[in-house]
N, C-alpha and C. Protein backbone atom coordinates (compact mmCIF):
# COMPACT_ATOMS: atom_id res chain seq x y z
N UNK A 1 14.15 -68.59 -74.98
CA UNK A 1 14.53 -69.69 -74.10
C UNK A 1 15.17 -69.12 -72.83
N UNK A 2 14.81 -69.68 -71.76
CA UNK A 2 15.41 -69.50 -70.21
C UNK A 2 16.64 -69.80 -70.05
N UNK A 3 17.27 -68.83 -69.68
CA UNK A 3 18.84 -68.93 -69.45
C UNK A 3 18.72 -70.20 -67.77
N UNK A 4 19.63 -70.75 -67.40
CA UNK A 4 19.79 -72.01 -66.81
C UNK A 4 20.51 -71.28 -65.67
N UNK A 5 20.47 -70.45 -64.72
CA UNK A 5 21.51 -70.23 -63.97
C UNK A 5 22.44 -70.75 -62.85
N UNK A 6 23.60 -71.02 -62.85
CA UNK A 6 24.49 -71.44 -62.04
C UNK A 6 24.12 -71.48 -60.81
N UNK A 7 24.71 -72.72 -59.81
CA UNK A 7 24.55 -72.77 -58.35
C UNK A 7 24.98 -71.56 -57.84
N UNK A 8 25.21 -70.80 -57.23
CA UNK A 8 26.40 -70.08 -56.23
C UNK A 8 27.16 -70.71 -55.75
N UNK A 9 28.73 -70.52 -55.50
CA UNK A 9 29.78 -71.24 -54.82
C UNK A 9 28.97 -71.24 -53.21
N UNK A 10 29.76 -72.46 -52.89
CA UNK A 10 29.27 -72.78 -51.28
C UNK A 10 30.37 -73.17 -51.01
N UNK A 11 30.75 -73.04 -49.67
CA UNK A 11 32.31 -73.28 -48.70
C UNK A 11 31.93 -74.15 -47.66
N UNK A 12 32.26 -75.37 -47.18
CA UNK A 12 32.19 -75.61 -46.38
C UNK A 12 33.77 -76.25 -45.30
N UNK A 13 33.55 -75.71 -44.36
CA UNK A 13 34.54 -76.32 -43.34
C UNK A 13 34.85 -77.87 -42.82
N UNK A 14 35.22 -78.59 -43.17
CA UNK A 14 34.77 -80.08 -42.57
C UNK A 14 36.33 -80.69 -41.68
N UNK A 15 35.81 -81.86 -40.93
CA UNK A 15 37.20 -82.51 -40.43
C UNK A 15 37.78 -83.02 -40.83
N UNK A 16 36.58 -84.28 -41.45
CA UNK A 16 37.39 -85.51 -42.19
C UNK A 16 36.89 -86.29 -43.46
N UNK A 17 36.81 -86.95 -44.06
CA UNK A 17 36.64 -87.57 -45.09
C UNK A 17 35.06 -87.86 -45.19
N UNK A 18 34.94 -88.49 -43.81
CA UNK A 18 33.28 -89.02 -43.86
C UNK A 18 32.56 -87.75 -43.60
N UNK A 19 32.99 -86.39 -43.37
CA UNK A 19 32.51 -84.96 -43.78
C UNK A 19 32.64 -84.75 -44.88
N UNK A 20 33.36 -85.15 -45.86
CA UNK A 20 33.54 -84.73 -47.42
C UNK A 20 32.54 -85.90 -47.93
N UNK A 21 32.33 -86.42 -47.79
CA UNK A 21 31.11 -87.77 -48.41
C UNK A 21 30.00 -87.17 -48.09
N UNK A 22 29.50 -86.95 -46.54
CA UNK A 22 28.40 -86.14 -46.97
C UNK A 22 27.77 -84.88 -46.86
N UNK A 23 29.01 -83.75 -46.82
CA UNK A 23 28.86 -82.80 -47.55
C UNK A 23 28.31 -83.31 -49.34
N UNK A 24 29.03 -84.15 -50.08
CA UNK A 24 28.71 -83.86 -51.34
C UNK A 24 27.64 -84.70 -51.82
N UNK A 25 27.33 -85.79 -50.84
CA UNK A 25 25.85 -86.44 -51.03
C UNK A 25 24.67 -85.39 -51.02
N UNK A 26 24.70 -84.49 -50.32
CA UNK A 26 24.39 -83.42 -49.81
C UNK A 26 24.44 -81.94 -50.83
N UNK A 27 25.51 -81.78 -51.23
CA UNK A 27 25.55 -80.85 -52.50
C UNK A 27 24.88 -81.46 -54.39
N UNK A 28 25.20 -82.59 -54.61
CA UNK A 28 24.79 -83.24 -55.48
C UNK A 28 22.88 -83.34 -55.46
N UNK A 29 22.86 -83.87 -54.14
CA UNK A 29 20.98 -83.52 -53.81
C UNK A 29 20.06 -82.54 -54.43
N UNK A 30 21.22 -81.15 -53.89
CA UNK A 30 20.93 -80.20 -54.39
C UNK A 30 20.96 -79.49 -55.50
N UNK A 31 22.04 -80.48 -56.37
CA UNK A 31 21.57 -80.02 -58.11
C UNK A 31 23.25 -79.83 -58.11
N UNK A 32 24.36 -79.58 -57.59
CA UNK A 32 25.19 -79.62 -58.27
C UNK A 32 26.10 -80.63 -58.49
N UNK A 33 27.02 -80.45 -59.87
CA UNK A 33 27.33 -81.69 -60.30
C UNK A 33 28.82 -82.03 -59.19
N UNK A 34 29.26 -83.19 -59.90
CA UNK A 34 30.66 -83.57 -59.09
C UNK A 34 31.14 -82.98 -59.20
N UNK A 35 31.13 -83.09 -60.51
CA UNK A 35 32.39 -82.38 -61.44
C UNK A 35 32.70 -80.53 -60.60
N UNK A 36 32.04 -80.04 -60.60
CA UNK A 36 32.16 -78.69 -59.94
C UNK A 36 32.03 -78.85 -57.88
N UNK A 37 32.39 -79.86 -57.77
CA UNK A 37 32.75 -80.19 -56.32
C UNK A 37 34.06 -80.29 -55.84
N UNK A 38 35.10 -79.57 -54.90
CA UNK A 38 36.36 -79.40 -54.86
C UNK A 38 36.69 -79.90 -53.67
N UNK A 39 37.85 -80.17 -53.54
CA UNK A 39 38.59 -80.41 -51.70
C UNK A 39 40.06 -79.85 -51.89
N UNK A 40 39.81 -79.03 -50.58
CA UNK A 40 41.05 -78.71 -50.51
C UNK A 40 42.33 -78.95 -48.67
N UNK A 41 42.68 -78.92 -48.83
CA UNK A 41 43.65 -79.36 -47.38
C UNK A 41 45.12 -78.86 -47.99
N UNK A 42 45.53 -78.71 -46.67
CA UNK A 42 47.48 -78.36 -46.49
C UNK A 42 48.14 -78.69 -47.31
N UNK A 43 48.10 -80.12 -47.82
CA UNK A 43 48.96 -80.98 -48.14
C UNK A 43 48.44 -81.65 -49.22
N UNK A 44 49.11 -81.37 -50.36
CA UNK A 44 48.35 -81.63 -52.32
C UNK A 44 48.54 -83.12 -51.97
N UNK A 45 48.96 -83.74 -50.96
CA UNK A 45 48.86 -85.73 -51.18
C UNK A 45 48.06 -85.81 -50.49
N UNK A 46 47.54 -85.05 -49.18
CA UNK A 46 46.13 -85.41 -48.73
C UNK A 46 44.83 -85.01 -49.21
N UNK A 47 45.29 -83.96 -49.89
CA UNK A 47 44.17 -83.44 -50.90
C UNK A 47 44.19 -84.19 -51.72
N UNK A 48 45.01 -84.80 -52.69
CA UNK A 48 44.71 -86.07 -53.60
C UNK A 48 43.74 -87.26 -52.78
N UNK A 49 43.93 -87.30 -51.79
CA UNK A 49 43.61 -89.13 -51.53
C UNK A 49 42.28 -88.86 -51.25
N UNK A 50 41.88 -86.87 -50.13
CA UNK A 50 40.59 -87.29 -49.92
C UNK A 50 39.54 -87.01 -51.56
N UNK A 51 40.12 -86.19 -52.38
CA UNK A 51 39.65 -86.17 -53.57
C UNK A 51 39.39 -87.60 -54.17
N UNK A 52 40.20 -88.77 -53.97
CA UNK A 52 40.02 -89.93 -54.62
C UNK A 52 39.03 -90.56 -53.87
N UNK A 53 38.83 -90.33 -52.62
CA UNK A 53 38.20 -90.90 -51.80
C UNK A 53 36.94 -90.94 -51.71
N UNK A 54 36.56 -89.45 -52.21
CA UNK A 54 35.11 -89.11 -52.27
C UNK A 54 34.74 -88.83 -53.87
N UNK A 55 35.58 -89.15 -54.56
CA UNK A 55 35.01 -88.48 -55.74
C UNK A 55 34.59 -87.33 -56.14
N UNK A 56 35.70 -86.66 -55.68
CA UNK A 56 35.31 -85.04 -56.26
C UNK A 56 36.79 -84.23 -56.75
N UNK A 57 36.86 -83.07 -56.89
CA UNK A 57 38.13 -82.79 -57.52
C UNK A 57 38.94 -81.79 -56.90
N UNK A 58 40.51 -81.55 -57.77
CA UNK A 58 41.26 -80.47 -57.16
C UNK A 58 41.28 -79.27 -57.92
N UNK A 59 41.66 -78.06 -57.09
CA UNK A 59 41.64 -77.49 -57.91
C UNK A 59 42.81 -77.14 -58.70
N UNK A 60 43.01 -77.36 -59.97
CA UNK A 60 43.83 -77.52 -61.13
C UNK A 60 44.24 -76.37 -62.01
N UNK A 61 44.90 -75.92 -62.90
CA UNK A 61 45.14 -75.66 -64.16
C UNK A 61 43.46 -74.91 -64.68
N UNK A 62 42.67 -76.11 -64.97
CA UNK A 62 41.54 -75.36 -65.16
C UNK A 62 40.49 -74.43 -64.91
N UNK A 63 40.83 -74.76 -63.21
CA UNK A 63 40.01 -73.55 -62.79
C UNK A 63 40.84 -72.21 -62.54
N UNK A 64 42.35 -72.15 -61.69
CA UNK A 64 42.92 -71.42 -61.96
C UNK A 64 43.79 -70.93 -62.82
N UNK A 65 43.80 -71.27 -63.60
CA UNK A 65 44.22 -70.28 -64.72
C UNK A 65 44.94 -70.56 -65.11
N UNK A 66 46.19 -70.56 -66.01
CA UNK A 66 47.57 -70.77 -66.48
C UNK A 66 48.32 -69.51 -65.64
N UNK A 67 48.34 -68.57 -65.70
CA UNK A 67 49.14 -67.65 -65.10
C UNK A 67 49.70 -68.02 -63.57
N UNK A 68 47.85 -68.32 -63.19
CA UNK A 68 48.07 -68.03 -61.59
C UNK A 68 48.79 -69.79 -61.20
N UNK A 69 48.40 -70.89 -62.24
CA UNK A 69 49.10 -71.87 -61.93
C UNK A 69 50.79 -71.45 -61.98
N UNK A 70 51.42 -71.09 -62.54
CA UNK A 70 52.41 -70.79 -62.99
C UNK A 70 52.99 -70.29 -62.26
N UNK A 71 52.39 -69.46 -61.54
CA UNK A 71 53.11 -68.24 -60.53
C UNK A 71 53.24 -69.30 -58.93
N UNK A 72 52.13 -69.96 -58.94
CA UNK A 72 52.13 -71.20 -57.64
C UNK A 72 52.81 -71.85 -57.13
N UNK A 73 53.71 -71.88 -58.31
CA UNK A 73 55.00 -72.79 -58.48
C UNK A 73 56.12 -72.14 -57.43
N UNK A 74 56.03 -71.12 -57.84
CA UNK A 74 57.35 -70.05 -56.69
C UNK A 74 56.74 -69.56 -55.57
N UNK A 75 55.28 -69.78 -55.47
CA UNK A 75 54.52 -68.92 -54.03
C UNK A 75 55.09 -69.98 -52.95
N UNK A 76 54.70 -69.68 -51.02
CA UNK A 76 54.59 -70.45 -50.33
C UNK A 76 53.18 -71.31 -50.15
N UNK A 77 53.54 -72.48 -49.59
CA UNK A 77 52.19 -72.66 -50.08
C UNK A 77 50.90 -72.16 -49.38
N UNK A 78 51.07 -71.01 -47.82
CA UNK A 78 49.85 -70.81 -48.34
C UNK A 78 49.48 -69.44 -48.76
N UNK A 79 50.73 -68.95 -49.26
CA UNK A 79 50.25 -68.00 -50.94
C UNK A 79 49.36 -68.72 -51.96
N UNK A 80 49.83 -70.27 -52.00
CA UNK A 80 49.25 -70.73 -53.22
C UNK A 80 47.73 -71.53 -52.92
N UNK A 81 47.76 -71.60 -51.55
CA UNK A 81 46.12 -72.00 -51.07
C UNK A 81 45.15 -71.20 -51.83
N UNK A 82 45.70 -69.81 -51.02
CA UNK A 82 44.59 -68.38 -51.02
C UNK A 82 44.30 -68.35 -52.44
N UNK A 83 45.46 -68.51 -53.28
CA UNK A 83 45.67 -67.98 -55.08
C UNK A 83 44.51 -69.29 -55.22
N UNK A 84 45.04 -70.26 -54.83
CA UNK A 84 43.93 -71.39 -55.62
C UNK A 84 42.18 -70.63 -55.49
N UNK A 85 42.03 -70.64 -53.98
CA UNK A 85 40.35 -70.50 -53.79
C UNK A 85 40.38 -69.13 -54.35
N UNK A 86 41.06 -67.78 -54.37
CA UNK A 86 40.43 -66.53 -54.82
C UNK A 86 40.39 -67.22 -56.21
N UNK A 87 40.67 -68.07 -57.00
CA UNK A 87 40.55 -68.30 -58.78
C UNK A 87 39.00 -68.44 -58.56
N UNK A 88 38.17 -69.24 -57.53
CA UNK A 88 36.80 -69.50 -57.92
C UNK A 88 36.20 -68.95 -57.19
N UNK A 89 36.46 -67.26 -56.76
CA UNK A 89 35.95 -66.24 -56.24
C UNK A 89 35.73 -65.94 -54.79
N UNK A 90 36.50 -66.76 -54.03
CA UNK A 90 36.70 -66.49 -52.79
C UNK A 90 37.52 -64.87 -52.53
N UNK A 91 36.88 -64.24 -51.80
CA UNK A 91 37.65 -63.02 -51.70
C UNK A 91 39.43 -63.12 -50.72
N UNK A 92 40.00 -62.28 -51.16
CA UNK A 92 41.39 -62.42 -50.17
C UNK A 92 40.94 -62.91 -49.15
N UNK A 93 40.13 -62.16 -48.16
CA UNK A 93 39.94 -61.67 -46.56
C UNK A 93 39.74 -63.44 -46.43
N UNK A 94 38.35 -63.69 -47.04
CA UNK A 94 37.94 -64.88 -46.48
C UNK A 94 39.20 -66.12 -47.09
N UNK A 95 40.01 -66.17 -48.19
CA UNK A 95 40.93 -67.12 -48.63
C UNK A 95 42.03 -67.40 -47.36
N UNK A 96 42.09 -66.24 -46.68
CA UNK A 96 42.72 -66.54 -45.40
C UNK A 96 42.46 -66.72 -44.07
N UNK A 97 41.49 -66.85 -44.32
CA UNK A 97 40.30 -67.35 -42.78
C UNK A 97 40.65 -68.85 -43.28
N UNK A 98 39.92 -69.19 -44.59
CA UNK A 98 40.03 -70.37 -44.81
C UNK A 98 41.49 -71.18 -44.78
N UNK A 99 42.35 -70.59 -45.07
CA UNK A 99 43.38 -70.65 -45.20
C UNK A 99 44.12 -71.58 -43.59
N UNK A 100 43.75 -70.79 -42.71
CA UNK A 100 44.00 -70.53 -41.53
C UNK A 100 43.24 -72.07 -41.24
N UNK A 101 42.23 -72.41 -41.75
CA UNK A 101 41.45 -73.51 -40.96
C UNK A 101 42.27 -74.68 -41.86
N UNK A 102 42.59 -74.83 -42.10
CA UNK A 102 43.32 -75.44 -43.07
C UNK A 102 44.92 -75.72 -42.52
N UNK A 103 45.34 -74.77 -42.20
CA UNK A 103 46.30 -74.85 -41.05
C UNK A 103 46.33 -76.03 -39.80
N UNK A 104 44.96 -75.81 -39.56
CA UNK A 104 44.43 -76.81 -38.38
C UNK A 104 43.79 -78.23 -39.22
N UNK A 105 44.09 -78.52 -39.65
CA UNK A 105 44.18 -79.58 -40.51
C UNK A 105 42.63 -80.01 -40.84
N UNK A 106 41.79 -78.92 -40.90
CA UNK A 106 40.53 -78.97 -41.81
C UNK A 106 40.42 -79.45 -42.86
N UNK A 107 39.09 -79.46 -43.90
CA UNK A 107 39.50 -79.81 -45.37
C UNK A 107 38.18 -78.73 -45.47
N UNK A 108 38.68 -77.86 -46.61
CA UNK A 108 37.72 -77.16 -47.19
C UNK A 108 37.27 -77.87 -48.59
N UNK A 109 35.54 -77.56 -48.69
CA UNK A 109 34.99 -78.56 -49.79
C UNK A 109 34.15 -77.47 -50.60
N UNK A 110 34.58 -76.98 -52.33
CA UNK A 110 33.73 -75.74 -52.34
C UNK A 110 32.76 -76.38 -53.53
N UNK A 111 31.92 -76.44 -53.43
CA UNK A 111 30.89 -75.97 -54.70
C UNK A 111 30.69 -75.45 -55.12
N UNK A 112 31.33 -75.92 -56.31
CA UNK A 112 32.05 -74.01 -57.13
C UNK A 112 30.94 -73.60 -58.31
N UNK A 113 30.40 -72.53 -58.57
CA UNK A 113 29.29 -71.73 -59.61
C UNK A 113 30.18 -72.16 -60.99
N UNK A 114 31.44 -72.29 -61.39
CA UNK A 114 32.07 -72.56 -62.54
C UNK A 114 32.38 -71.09 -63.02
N UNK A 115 32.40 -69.74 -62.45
CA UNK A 115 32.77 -68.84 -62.69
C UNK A 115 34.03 -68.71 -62.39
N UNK A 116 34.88 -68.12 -63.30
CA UNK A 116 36.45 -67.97 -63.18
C UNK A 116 36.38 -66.28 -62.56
N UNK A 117 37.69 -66.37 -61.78
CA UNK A 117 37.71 -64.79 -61.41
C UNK A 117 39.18 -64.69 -61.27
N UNK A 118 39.58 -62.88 -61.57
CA UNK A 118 41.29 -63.06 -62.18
C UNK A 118 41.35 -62.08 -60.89
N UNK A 119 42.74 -61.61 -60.91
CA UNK A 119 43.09 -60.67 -59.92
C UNK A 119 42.19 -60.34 -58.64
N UNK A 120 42.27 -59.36 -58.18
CA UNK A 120 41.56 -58.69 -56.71
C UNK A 120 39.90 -59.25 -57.32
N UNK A 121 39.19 -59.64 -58.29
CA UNK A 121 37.94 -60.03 -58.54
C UNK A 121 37.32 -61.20 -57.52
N UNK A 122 36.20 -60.94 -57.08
CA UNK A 122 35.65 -61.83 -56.25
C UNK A 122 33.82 -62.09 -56.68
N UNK A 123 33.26 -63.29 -55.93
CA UNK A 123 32.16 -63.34 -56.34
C UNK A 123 31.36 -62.99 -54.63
N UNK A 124 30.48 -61.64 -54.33
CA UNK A 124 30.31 -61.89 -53.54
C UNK A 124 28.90 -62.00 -52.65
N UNK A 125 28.83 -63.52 -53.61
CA UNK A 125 27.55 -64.34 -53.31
C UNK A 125 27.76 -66.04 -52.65
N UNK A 126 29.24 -65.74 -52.79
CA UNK A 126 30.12 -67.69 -52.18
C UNK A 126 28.81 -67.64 -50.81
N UNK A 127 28.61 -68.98 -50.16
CA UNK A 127 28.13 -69.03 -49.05
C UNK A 127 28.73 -69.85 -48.54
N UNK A 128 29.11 -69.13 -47.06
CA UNK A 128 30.42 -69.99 -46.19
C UNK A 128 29.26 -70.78 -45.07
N UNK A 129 29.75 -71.80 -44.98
CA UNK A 129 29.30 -73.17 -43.91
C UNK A 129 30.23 -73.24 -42.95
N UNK A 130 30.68 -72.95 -41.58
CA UNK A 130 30.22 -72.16 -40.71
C UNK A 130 30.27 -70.99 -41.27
N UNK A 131 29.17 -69.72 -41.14
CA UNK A 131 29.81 -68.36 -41.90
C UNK A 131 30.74 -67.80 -41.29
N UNK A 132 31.68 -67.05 -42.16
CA UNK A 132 32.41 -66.28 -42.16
C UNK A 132 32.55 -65.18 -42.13
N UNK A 133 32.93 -64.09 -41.07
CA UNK A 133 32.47 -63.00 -40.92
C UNK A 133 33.39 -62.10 -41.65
């Protein structure tokens, strides 16, 4: 039997909400589920609302880890940005590009492969929307 293989994570940069709708009308098209559809922004209450908004998720406990949740708690937060996206294989370099856009009150939206990654580990097949050099 044929093994089923995973999307690749995809990154995309967006402004606003009606960018997170169809970004994921748009990712879903393409075969992946909600459920592995993320938003992220500055601020965990605007990241809640646009997550409620569009129906997609944060990233939690489950994807990053117990440890690295744990440790989040005492980081700044955007120690705890970068820690969130390197959990679903964003490398450092780019966690702080992204990081940075995010600053500017972006919302990053990832379509995540469902691969977990621990320490300095990265996946490096993510595809960034604008790319990332």
């Amino acid at each position: 039997m044929a093994q089923t293989r995973m999307k690749d994570t995809t990154v995309f940069i967006v402004e606003n909400v009606n960018d997170v709708r169809r970004k994921v009308q748009q990712l879903v098209a393409e075969g992946y589920s909600k459920d592995n559809i993320y938003v992220l922004t500055h601020d965990d209450d605007r990241t809640g609302r646009v997550a409620d908004a569009t129906n997609t998720e944060t990233i939690g406990i489950g994807e990053e880890g117990f440890g690295t949740a744990v440790a989040n708690i005492f980081r700044k937060k955007g120690d705890e940005l970068r820690a969130k996206m390197q959990s679903m294989g964003i490398s450092a370099q780019h966690a702080a590009q992204l990081e940075k856009q995010l600053d500017h009150d972006k919302i990053v939206v990832i379509a995540w492969s469902g691969n977990e990654y621990y320490g300095d580990d990265y996946d490096s097949n993510v595809r960034y929307h604008p790319p990332i050099l």
